[in-house]
N, C-alpha and C. Protein backbone atom coordinates (compact mmCIF):
# COMPACT_ATOMS: atom_id res chain seq x y z
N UNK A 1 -23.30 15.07 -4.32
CA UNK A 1 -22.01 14.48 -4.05
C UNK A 1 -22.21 13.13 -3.36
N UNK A 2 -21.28 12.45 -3.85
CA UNK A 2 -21.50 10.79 -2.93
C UNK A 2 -20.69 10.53 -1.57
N UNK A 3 -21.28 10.14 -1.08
CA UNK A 3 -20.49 9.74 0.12
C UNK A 3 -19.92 8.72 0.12
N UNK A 4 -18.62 8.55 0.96
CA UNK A 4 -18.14 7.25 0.93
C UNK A 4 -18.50 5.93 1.56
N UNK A 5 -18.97 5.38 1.22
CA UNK A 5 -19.32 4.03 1.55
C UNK A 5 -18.35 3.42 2.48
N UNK A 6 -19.23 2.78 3.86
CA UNK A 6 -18.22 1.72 4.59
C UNK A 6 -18.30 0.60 4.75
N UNK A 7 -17.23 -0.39 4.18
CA UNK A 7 -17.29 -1.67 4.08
C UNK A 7 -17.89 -1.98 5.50
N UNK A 8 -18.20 -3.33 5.28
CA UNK A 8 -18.65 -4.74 6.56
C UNK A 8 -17.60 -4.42 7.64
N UNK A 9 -16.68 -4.82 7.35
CA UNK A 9 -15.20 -4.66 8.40
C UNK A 9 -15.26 -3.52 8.89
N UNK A 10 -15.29 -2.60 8.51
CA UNK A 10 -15.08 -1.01 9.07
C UNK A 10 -16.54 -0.36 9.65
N UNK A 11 -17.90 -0.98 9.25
CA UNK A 11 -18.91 -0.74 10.24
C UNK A 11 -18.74 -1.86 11.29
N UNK A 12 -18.19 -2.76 11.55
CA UNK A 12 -18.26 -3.91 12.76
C UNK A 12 -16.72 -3.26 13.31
N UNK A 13 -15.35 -2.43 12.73
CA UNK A 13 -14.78 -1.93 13.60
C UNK A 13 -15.51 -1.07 14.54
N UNK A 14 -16.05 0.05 13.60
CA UNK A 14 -16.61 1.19 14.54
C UNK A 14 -17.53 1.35 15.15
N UNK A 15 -18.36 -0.08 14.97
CA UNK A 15 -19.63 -0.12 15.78
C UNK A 15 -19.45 -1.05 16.91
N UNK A 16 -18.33 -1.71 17.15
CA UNK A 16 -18.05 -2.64 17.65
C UNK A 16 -19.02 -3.96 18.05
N UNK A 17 -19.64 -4.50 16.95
CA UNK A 17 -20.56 -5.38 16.71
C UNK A 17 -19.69 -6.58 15.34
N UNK A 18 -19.79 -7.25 15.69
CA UNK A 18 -19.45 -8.49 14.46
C UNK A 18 -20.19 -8.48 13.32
N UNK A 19 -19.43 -8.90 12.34
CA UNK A 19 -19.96 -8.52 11.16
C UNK A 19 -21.20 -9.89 10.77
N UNK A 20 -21.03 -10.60 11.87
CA UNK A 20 -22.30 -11.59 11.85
C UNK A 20 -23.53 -10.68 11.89
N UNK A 21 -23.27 -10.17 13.27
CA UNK A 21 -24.39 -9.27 13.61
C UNK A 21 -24.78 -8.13 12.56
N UNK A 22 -23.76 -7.75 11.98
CA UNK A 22 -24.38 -6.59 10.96
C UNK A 22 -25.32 -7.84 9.77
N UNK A 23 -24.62 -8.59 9.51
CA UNK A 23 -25.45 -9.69 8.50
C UNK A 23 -26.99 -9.83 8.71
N UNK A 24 -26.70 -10.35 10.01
CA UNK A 24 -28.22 -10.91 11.38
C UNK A 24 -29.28 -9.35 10.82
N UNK A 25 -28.86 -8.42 11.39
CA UNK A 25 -29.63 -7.00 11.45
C UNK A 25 -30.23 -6.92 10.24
N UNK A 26 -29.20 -7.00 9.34
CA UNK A 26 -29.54 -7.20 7.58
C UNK A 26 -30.92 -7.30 7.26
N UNK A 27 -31.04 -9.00 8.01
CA UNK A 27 -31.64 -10.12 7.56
C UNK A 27 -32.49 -9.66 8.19
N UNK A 28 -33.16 -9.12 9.56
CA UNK A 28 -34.60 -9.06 9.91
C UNK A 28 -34.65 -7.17 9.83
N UNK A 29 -34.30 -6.93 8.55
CA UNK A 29 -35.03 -5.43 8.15
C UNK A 29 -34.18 -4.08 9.17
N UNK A 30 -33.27 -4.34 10.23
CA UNK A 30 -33.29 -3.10 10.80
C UNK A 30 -31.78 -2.36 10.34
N UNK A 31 -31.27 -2.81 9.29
CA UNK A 31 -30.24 -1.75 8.69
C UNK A 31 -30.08 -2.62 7.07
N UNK A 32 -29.92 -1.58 6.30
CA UNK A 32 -29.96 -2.20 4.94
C UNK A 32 -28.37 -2.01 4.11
N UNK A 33 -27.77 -2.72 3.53
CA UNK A 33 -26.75 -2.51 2.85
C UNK A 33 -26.72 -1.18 1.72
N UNK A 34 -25.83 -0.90 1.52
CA UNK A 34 -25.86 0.15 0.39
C UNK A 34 -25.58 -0.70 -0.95
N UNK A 35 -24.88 -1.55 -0.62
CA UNK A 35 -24.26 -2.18 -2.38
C UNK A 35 -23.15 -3.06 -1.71
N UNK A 36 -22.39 -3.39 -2.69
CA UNK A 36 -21.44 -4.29 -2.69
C UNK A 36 -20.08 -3.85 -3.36
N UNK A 37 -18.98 -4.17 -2.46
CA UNK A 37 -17.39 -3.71 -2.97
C UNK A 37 -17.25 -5.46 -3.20
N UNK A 38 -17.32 -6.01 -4.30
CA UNK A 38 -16.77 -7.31 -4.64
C UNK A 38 -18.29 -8.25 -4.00
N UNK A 39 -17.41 -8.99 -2.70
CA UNK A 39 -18.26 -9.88 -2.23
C UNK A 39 -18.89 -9.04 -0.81
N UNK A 40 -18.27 -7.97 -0.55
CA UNK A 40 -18.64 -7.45 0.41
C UNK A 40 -19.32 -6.58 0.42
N UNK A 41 -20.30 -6.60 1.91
CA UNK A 41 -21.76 -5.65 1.54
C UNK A 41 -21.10 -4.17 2.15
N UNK A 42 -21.39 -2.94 1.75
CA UNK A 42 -21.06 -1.81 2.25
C UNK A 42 -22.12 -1.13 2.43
N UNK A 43 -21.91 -0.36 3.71
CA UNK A 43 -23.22 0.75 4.26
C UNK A 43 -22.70 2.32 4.22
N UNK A 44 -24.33 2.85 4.00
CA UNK A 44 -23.94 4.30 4.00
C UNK A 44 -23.40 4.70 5.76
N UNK A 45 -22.88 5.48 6.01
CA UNK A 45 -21.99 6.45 6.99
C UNK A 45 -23.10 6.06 8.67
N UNK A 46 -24.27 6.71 7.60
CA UNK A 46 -25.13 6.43 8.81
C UNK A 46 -26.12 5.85 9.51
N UNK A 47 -25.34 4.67 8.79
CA UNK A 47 -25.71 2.81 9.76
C UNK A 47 -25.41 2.66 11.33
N UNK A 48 -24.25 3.62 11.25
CA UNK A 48 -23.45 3.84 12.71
C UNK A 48 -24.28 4.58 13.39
N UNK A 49 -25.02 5.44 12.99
CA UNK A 49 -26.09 5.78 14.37
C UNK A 49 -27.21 5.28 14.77
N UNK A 50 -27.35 4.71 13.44
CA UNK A 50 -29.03 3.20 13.78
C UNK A 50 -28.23 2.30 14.15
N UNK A 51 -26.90 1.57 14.04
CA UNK A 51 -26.51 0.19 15.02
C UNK A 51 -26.11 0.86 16.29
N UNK A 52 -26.39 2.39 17.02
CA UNK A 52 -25.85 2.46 17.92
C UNK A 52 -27.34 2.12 19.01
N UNK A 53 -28.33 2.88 17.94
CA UNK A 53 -29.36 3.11 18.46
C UNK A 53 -29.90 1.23 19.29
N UNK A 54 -29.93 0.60 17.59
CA UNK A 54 -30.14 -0.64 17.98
C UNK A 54 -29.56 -1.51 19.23
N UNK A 55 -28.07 -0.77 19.07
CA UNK A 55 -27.02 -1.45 20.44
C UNK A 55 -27.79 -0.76 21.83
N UNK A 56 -27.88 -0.37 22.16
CA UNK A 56 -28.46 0.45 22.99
C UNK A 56 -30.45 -0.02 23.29
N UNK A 57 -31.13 -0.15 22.53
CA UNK A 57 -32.04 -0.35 22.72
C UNK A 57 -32.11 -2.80 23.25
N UNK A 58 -30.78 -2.62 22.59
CA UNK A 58 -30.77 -4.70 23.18
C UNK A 58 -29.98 -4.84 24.03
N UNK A 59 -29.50 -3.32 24.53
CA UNK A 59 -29.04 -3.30 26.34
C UNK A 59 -29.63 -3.25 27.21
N UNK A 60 -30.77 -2.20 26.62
CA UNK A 60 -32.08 -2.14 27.47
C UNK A 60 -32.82 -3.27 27.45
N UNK A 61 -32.79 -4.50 27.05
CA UNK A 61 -33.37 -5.38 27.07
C UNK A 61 -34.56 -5.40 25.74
N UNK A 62 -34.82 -4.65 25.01
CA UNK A 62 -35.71 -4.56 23.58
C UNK A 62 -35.58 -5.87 23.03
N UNK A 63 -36.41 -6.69 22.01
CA UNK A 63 -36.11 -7.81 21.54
C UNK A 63 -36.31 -7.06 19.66
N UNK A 64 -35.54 -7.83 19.47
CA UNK A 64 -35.60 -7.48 17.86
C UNK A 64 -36.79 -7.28 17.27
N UNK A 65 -37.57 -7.49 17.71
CA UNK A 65 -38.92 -7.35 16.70
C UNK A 65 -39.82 -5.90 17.56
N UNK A 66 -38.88 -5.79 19.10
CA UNK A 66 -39.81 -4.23 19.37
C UNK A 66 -38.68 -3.34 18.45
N UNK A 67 -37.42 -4.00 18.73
CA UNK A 67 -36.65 -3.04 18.12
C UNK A 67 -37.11 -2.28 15.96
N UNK A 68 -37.71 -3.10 15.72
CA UNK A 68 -38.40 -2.91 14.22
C UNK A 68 -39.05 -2.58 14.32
N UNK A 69 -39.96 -2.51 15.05
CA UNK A 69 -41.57 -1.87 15.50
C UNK A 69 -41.33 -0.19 15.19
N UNK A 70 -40.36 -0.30 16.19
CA UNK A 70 -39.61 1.16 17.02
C UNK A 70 -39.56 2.22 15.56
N UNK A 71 -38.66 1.05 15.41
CA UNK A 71 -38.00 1.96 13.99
C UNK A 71 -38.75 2.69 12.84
N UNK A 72 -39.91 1.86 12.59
CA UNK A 72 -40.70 2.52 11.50
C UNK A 72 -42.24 3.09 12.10
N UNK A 73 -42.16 3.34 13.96
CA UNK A 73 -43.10 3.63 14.38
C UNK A 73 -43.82 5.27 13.87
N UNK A 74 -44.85 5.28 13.95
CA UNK A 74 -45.54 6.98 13.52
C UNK A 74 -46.52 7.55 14.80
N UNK A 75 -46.19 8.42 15.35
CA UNK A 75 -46.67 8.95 16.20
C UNK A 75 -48.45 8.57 16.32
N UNK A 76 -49.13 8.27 15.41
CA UNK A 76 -50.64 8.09 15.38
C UNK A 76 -49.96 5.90 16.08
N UNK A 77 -49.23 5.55 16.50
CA UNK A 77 -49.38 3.86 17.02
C UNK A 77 -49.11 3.92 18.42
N UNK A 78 -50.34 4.46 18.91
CA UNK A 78 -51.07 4.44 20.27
C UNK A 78 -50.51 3.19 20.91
N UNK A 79 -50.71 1.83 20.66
CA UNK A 79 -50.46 0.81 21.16
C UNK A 79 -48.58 0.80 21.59
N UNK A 80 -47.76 0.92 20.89
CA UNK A 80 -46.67 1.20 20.49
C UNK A 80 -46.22 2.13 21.64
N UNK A 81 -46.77 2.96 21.65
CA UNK A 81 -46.36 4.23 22.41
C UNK A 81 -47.11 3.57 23.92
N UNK A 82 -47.66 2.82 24.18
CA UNK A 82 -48.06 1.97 26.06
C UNK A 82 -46.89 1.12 25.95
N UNK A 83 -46.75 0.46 25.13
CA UNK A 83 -45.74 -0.52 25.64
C UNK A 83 -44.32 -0.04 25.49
N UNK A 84 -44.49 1.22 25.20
CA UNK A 84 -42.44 1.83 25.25
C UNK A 84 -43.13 2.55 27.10
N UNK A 85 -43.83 3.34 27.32
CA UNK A 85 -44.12 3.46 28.43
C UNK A 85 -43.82 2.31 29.76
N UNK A 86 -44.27 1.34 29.69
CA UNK A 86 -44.12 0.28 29.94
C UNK A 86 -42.91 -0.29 30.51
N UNK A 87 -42.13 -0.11 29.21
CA UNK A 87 -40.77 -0.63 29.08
C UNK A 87 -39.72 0.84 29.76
N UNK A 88 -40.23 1.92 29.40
CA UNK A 88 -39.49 2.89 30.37
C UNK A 88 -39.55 2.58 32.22
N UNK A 89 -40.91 2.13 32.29
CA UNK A 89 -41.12 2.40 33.87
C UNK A 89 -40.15 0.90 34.29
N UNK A 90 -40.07 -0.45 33.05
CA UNK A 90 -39.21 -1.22 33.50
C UNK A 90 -37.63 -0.83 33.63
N UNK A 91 -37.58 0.01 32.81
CA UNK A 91 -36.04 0.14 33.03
C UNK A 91 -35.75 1.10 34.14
N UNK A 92 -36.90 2.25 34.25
CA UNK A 92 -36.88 2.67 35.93
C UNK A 92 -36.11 1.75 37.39
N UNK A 93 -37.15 0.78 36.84
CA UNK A 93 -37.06 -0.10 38.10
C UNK A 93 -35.50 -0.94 38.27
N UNK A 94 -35.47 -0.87 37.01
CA UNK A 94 -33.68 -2.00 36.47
C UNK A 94 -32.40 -1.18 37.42
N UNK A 95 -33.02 0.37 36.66
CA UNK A 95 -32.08 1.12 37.11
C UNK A 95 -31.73 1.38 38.91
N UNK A 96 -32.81 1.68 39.26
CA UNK A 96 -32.89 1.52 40.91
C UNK A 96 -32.67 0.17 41.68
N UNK A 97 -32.28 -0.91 40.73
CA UNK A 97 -32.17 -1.89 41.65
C UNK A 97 -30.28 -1.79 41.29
N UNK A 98 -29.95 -1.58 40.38
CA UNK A 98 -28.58 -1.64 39.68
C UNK A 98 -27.78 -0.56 40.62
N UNK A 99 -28.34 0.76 40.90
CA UNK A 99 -28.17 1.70 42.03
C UNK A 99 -27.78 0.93 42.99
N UNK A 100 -29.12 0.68 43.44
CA UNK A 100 -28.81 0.07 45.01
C UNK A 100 -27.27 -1.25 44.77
N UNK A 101 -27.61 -1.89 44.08
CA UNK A 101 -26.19 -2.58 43.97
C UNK A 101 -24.86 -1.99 43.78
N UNK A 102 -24.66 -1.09 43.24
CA UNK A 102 -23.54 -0.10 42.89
C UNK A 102 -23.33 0.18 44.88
N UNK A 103 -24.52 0.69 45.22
CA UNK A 103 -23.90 1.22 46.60
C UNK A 103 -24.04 0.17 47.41
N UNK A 104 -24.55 -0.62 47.40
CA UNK A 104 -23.73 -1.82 48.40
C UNK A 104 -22.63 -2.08 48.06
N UNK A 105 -22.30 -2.50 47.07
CA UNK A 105 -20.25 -2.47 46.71
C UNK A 105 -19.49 -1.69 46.92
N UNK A 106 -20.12 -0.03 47.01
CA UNK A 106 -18.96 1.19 47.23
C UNK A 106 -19.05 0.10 49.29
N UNK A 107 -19.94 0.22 49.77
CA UNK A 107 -19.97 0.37 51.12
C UNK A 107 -19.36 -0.84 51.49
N UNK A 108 -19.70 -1.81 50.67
CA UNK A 108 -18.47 -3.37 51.14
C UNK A 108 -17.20 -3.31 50.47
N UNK A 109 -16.81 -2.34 49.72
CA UNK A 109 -15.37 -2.37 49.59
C UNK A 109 -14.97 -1.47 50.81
N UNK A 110 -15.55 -1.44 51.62
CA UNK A 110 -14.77 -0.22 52.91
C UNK A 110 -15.49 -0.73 54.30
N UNK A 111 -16.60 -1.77 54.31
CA UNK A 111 -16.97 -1.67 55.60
C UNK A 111 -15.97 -2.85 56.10
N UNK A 112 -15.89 -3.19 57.35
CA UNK A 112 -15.44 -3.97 58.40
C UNK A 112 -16.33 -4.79 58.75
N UNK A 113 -17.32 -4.88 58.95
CA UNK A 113 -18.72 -5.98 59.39
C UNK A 113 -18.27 -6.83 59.26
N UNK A 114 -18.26 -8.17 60.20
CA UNK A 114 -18.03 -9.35 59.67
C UNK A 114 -19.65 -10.32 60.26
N UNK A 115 -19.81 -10.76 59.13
CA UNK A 115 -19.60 -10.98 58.02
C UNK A 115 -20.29 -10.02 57.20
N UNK A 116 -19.59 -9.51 56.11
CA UNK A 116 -20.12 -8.06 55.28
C UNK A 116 -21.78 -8.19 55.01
N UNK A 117 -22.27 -9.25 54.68
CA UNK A 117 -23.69 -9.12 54.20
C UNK A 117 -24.39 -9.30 55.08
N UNK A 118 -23.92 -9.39 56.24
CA UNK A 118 -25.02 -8.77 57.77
C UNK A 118 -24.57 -7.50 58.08
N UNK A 119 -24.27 -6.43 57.48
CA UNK A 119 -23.56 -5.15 58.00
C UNK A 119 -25.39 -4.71 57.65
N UNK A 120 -26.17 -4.04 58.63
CA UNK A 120 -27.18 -2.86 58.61
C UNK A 120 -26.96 -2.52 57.25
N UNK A 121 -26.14 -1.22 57.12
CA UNK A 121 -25.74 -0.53 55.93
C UNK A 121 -25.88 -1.41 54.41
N UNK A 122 -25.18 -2.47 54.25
CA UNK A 122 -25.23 -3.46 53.29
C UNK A 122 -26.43 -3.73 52.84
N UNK A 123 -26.94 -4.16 54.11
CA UNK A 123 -28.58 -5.02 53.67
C UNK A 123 -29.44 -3.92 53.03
N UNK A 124 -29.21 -2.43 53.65
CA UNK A 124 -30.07 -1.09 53.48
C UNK A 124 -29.79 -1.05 52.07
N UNK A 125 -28.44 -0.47 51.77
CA UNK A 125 -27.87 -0.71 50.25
C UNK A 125 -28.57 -1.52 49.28
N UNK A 126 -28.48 -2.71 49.52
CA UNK A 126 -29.35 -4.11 48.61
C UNK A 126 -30.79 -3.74 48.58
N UNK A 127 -31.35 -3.37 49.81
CA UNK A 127 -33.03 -2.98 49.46
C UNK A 127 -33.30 -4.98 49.83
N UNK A 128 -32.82 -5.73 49.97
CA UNK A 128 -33.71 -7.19 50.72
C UNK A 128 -34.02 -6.94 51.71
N UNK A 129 -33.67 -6.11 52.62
CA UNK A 129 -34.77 -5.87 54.21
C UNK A 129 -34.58 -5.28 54.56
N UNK A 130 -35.12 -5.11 55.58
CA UNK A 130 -35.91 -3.96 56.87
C UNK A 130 -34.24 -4.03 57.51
N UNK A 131 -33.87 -2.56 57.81
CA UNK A 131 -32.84 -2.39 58.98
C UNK A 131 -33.55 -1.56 59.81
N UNK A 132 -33.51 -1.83 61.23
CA UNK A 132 -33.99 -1.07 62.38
C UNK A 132 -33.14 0.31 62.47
N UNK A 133 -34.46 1.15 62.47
CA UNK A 133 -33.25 3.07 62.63
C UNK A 133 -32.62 2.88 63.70
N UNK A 134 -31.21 3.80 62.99
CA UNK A 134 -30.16 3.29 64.09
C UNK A 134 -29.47 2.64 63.77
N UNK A 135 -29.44 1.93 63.18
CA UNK A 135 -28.36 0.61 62.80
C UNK A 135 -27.84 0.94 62.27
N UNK A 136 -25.84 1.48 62.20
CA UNK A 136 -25.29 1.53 61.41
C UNK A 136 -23.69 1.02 61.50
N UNK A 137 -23.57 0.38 60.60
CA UNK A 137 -21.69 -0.18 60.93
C UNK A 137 -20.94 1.04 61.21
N UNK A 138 -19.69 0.61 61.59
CA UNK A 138 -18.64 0.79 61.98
C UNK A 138 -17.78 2.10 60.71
N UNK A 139 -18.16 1.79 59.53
CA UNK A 139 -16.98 1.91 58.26
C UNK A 139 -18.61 3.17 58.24
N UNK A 140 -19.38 3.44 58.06
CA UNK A 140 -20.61 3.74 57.70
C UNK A 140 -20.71 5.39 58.72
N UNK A 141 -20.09 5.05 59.90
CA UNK A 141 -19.89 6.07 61.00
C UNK A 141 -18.57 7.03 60.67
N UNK A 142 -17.89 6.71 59.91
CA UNK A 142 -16.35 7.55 59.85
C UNK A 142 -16.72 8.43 59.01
């Protein structure tokens, strides 16, 4: 049985990517058209889970050419498999600094310190320096 084919327009609705970008992807190998309705290129159904994958891997910071690597990688590409390691322990680190920013903002939308980015708590939050134990604001104590 055939499946229905989804135009350009309707994979850049539901993938929420421009249909430049589906073009772009095209063009360096990491999703392939199914055919053509007229002038327009149409993809099978499940383009939408490789452009999610792709969306997702150029959030993480991936560049198009690890992102192709990725794609047609085989468990025997040793090399391949250090540098996704690599790139995990970087996004470790992305993530714990993105943390610590998340909770300095919960704690400066509520502390009182003036001025907020000398509050103990704040600076602790951010991870830029040393707070002496003990030190804690005002908003931080309630």
């Amino acid at each position: 049985m055939n499946e229905v084919l989804l135009d350009i327009s309707e994979v850049a609705r539901r993938s929420g990517l421009a249909p430049s970008a589906l073009r772009f992807y095209e063009r360096k190998g990491l999703i392939a058209a199914a055919g053509r309705n007229g002038l327009r290129r149409t993809y099978q159904p499940d383009v939408l889970d490789r452009l999610a994958l792709i969306s997702c891997a150029r959030s993480a910071g991936f560049s198009i050419a690890e992102i192709d690597r990725f794609l047609v990688a085989r468990p025997s590409d040793a090399d391949l498999r250090v540098r996704m390691g690599a790139k995990a322990h970087d996004l470790d680190e992305q993530i714990g600094r993105l943390v610590r920013l998340r909770d300095s903002l919960r704690h400066a939308a509520v502390c009182e310190h003036e001025p907020i980015v000398d509050c103990p708590d704040f600076k602790r939050a951010v991870g830029n320096v040393s707070v002496p134990d003990g030190a804690r604001c005002e908003a931080a104590r309630r």
